[in-house]
PDB file of N, CA and C in Angstrom:
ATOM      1  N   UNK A   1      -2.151  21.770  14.801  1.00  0.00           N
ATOM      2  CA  UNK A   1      -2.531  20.827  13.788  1.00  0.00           C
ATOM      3  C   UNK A   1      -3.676  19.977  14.334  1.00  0.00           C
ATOM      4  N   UNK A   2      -3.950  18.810  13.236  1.00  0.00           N
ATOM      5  CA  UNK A   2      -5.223  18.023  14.247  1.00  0.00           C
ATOM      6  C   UNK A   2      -6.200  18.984  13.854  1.00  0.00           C
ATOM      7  N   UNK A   3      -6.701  19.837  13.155  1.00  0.00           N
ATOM      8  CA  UNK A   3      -7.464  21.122  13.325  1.00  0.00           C
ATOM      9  C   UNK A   3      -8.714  20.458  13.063  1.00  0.00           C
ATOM     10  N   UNK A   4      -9.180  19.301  11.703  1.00  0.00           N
ATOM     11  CA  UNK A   4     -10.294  19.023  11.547  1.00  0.00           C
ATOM     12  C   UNK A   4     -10.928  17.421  12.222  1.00  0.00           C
ATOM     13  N   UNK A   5      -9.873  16.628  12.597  1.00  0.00           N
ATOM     14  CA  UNK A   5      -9.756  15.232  13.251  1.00  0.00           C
ATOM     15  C   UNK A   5      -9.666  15.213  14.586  1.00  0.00           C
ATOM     16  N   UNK A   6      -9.132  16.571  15.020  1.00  0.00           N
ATOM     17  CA  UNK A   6      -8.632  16.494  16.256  1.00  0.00           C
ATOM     18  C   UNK A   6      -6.998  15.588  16.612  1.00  0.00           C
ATOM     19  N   UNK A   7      -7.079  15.931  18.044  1.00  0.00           N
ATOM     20  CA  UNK A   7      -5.269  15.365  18.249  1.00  0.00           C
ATOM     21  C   UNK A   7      -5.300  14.080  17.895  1.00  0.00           C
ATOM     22  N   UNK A   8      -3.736  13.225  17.271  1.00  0.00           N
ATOM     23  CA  UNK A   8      -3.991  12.078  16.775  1.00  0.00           C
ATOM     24  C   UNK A   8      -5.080  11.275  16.436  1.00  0.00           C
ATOM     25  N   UNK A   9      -5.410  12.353  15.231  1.00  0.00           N
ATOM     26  CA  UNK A   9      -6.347  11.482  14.043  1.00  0.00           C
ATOM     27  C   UNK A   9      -5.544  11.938  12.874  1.00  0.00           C
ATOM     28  N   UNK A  10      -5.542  11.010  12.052  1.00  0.00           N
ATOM     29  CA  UNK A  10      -5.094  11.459  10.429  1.00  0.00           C
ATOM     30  C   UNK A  10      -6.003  11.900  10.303  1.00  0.00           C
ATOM     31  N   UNK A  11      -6.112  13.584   9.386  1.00  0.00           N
ATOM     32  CA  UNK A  11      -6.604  13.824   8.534  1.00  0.00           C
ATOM     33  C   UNK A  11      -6.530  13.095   7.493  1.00  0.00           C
ATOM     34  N   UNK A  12      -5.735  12.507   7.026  1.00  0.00           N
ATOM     35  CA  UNK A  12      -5.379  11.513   5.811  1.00  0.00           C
ATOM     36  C   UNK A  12      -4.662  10.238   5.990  1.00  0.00           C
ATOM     37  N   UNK A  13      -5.157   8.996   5.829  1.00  0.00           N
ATOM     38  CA  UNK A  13      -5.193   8.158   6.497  1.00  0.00           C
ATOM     39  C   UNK A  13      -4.004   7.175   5.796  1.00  0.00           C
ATOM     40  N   UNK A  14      -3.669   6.102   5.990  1.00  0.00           N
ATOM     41  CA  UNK A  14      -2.551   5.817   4.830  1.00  0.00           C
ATOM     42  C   UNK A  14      -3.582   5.246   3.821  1.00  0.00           C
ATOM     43  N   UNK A  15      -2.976   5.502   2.588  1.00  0.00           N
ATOM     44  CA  UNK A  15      -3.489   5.232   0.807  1.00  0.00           C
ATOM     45  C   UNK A  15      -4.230   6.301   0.845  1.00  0.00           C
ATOM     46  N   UNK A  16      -4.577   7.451   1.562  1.00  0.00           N
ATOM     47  CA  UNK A  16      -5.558   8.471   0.823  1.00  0.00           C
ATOM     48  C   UNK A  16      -4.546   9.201  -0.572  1.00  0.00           C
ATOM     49  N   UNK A  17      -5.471   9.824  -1.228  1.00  0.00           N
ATOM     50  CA  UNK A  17      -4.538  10.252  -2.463  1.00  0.00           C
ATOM     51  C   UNK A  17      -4.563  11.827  -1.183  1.00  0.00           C
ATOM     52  N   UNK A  18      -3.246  12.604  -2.003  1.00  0.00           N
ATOM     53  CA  UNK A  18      -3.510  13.757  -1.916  1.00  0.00           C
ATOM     54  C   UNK A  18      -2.811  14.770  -2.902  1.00  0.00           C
ATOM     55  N   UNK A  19      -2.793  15.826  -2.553  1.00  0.00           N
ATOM     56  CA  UNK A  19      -2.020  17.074  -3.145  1.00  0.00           C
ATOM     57  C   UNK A  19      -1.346  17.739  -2.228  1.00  0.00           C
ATOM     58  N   UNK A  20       0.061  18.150  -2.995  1.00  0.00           N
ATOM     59  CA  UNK A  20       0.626  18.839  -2.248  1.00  0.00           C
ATOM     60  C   UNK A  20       0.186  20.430  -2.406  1.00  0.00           C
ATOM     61  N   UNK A  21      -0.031  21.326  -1.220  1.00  0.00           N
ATOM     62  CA  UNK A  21      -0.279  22.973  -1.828  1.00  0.00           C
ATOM     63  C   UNK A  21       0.381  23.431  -2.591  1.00  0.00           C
ATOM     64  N   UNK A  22       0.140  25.103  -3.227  1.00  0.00           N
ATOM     65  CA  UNK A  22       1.028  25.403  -4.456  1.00  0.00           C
ATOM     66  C   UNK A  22       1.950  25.925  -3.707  1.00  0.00           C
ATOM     67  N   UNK A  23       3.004  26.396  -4.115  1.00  0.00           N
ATOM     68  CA  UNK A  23       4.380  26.766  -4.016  1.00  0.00           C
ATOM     69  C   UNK A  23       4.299  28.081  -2.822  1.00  0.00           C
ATOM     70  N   UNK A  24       3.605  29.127  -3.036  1.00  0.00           N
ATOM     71  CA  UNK A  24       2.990  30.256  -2.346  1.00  0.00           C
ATOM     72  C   UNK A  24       3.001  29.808  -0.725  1.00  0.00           C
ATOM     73  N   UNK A  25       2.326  28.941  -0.743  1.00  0.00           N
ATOM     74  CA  UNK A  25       1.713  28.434   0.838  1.00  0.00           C
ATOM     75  C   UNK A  25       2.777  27.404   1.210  1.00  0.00           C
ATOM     76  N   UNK A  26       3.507  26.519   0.338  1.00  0.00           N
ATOM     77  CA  UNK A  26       4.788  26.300   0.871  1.00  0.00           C
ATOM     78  C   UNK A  26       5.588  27.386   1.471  1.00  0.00           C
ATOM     79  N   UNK A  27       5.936  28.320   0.688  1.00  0.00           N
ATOM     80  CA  UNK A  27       7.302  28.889   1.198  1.00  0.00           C
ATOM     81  C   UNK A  27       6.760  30.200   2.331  1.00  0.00           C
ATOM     82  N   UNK A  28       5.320  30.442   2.498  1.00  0.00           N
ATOM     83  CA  UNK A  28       4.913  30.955   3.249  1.00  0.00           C
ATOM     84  C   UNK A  28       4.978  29.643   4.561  1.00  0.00           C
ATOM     85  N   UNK A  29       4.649  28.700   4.617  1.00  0.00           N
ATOM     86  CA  UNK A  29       5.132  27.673   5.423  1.00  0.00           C
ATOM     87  C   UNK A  29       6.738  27.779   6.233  1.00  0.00           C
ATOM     88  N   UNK A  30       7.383  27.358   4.947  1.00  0.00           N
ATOM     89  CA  UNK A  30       8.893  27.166   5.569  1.00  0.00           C
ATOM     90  C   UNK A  30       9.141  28.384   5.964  1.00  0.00           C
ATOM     91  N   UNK A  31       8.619  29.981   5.714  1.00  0.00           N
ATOM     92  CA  UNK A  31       9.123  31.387   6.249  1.00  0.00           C
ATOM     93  C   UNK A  31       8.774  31.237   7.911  1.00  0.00           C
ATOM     94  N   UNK A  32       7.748  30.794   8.109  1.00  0.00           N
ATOM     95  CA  UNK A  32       6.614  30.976   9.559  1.00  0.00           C
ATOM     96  C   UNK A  32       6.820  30.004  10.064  1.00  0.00           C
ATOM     97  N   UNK A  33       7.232  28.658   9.882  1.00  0.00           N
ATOM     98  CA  UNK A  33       7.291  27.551  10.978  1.00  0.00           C
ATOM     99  C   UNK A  33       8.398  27.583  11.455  1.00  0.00           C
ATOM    100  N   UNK A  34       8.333  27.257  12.769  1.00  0.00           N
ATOM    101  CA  UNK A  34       9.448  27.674  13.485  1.00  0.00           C
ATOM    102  C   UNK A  34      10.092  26.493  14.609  1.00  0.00           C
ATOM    103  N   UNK A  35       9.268  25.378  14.236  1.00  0.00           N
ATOM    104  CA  UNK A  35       9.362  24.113  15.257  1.00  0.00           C
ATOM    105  C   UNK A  35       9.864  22.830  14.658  1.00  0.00           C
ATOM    106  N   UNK A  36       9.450  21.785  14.773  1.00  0.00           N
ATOM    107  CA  UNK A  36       9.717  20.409  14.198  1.00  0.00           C
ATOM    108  C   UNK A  36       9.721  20.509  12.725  1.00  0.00           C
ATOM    109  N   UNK A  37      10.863  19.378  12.198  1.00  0.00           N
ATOM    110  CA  UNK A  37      10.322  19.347  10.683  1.00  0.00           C
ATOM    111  C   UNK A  37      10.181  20.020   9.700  1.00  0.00           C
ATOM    112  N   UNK A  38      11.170  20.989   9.796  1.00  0.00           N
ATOM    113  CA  UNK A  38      11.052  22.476   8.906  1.00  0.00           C
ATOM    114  C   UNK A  38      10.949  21.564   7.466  1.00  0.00           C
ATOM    115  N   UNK A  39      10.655  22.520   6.250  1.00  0.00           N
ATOM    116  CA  UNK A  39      10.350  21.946   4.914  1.00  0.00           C
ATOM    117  C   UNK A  39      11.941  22.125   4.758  1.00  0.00           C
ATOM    118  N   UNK A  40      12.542  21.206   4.017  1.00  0.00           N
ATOM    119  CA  UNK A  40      13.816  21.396   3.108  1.00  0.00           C
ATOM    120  C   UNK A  40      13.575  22.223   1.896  1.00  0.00           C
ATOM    121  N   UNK A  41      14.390  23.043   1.342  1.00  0.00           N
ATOM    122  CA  UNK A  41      14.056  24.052  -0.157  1.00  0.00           C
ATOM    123  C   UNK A  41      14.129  23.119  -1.077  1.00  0.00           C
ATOM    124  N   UNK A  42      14.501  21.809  -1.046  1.00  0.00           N
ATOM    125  CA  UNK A  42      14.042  20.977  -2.138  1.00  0.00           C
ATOM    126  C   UNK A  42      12.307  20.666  -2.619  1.00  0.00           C
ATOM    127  N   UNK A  43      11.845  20.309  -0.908  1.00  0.00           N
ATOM    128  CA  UNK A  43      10.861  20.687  -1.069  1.00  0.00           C
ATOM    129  C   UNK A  43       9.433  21.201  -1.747  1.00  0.00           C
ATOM    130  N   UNK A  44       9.964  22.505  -1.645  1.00  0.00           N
ATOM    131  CA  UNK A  44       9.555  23.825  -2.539  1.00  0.00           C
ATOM    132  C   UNK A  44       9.120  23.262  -4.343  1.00  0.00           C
ATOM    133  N   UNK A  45       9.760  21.976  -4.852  1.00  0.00           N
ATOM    134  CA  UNK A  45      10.118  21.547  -6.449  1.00  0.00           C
ATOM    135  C   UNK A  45       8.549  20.914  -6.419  1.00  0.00           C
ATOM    136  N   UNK A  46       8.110  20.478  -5.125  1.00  0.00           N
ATOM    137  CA  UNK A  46       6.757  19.531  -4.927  1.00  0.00           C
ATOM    138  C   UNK A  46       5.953  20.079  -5.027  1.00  0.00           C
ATOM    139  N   UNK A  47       5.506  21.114  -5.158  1.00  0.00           N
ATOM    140  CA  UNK A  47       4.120  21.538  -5.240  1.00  0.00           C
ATOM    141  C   UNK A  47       3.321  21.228  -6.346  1.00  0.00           C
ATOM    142  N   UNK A  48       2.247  21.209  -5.497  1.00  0.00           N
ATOM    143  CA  UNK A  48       0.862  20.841  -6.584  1.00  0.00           C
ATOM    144  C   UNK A  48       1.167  19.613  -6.908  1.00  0.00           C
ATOM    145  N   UNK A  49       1.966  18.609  -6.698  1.00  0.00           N
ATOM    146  CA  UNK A  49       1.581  17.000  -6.807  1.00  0.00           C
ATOM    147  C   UNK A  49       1.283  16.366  -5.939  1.00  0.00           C
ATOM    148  N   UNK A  50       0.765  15.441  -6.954  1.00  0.00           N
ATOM    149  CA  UNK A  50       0.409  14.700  -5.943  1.00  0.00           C
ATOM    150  C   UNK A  50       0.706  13.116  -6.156  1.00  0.00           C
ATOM    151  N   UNK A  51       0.257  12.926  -4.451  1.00  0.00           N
ATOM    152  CA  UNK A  51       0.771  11.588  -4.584  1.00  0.00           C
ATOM    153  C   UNK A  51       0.264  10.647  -3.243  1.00  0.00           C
ATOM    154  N   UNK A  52       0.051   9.220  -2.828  1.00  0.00           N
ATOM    155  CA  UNK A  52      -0.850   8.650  -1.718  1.00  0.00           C
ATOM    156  C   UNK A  52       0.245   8.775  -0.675  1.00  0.00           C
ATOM    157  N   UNK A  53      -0.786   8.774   0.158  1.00  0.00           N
ATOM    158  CA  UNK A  53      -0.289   8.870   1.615  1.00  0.00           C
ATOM    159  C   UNK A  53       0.595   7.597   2.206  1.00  0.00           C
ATOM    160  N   UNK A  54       1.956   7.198   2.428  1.00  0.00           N
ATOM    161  CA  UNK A  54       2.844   5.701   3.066  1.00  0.00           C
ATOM    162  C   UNK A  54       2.468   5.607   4.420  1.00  0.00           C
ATOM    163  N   UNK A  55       2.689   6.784   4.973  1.00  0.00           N
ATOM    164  CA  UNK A  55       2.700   6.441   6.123  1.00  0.00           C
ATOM    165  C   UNK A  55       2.064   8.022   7.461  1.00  0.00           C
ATOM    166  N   UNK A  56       1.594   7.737   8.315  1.00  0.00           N
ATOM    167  CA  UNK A  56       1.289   8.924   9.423  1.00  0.00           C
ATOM    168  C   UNK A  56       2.072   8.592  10.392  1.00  0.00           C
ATOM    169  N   UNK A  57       2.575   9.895  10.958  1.00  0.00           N
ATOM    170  CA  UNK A  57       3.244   9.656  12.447  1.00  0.00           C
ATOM    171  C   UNK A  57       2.910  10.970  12.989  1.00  0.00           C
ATOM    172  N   UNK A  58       2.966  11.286  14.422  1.00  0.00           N
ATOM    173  CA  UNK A  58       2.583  12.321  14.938  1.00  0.00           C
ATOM    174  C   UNK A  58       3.728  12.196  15.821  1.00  0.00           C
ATOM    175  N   UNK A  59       3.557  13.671  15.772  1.00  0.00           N
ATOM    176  CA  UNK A  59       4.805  14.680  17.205  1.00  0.00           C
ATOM    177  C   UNK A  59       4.127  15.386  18.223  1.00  0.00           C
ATOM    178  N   UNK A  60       4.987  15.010  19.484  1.00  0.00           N
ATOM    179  CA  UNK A  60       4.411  15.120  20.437  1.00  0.00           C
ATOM    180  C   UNK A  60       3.136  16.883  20.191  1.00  0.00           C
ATOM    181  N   UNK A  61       2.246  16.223  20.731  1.00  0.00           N
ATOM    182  CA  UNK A  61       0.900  17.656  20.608  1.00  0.00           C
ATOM    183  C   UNK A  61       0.448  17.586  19.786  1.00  0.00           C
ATOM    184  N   UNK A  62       0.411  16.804  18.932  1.00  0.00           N
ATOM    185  CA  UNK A  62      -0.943  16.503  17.940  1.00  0.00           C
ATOM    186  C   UNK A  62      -0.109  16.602  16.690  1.00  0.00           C
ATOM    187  N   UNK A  63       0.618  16.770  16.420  1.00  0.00           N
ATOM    188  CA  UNK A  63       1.258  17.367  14.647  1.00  0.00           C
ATOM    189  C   UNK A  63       1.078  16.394  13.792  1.00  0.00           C
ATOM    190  N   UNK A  64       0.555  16.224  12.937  1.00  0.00           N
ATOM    191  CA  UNK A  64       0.452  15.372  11.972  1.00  0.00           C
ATOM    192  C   UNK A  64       1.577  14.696  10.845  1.00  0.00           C
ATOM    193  N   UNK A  65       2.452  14.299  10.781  1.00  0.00           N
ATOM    194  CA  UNK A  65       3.497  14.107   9.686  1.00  0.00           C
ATOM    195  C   UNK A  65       3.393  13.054   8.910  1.00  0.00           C
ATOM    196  N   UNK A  66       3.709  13.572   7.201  1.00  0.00           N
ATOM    197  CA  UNK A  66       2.837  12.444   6.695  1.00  0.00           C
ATOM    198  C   UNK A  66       4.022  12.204   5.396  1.00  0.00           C
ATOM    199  N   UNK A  67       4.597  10.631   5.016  1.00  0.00           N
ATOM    200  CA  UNK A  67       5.732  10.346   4.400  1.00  0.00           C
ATOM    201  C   UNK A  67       4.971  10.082   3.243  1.00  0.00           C
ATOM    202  N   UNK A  68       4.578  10.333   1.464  1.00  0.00           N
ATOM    203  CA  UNK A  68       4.346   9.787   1.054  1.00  0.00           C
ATOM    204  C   UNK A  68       4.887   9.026   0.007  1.00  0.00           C
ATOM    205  N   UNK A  69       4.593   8.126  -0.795  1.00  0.00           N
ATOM    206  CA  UNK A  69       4.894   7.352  -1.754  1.00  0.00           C
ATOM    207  C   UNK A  69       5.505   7.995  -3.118  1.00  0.00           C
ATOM    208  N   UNK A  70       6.748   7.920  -2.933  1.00  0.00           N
ATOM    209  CA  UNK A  70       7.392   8.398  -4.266  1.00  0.00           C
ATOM    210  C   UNK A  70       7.852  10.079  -4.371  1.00  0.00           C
ATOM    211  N   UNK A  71       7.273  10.751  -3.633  1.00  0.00           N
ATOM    212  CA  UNK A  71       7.832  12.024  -2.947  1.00  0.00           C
ATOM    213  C   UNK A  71       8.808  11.804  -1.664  1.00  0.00           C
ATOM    214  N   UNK A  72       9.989  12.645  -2.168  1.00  0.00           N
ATOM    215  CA  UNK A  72      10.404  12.397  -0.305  1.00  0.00           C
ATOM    216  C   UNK A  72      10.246  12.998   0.678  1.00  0.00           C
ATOM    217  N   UNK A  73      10.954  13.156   1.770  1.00  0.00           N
ATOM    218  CA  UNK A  73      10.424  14.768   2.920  1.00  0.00           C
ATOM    219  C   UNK A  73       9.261  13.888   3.602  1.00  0.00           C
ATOM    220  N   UNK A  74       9.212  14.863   4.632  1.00  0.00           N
ATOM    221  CA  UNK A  74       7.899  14.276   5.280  1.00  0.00           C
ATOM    222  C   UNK A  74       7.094  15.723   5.459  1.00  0.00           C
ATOM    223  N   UNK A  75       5.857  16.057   5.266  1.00  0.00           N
ATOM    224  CA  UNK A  75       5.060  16.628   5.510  1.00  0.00           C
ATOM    225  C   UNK A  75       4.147  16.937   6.398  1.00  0.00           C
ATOM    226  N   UNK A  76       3.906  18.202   6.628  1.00  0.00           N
ATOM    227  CA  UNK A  76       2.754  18.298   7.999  1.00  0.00           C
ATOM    228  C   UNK A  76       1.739  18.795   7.296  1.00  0.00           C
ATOM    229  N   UNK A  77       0.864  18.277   7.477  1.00  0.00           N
ATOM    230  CA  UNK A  77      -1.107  18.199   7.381  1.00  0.00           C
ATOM    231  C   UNK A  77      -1.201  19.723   6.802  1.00  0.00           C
ATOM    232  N   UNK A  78      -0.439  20.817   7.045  1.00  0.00           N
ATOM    233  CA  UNK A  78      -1.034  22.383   6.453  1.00  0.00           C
ATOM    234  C   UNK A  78      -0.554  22.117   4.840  1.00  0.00           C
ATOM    235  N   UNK A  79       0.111  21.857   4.484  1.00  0.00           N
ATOM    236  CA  UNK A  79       1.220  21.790   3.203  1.00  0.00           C
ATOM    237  C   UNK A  79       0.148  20.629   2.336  1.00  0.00           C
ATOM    238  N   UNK A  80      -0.984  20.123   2.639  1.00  0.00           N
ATOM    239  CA  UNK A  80      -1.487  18.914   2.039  1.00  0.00           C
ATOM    240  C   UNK A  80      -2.762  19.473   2.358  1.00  0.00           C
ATOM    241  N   UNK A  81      -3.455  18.966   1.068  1.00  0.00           N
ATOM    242  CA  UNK A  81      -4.575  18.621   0.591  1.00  0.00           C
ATOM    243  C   UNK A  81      -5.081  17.905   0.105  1.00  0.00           C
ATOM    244  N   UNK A  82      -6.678  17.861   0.005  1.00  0.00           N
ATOM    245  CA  UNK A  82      -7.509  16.725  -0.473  1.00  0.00           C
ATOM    246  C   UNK A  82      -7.271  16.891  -1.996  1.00  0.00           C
ATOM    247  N   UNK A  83      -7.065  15.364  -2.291  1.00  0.00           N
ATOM    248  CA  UNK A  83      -6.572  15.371  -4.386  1.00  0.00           C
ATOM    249  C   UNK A  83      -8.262  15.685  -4.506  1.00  0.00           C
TER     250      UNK A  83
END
């Protein structure tokens, strides 16, 4: 992660708007990740909304995790996009 900011930088900073990816690249997500923070299959109901960024926290090695406003779950930086 970190891919375009580098290690601990938000890609998305708190209040950026964003989008969540479509459903496809979620559950291709939760199939392939295999570390911290797996997606919950509730999850999966979020796609394609959107909603601003509350809060950033990072895991150890750069991972980006991002809580936002009115969605729950916490998210990593691949699963999100620019609104």
């Amino acid at each position: 992660m970190g891919e375009n900011k580098g290690l601990y930088n938000a890609e998305y900073p708190e209040g950026t708007i964003i989008r969540i990816v479509d459903r496809e690249q979620l559950h291709d997500f939760r199939q392939t990740w295999r570390y911290h923070h797996p997606l919950a299959p509730e999850q999966l109901e979020c796609a394609d909304l959107s909603s601003r960024v509350k809060s950033v926290s990072f895991y150890h090695g750069g991972d980006e995790l991002y809580a936002l406003e009115d969605i729950p779950g916490l998210w990593h930086e691949v699963c999100l996009t620019g609104a």
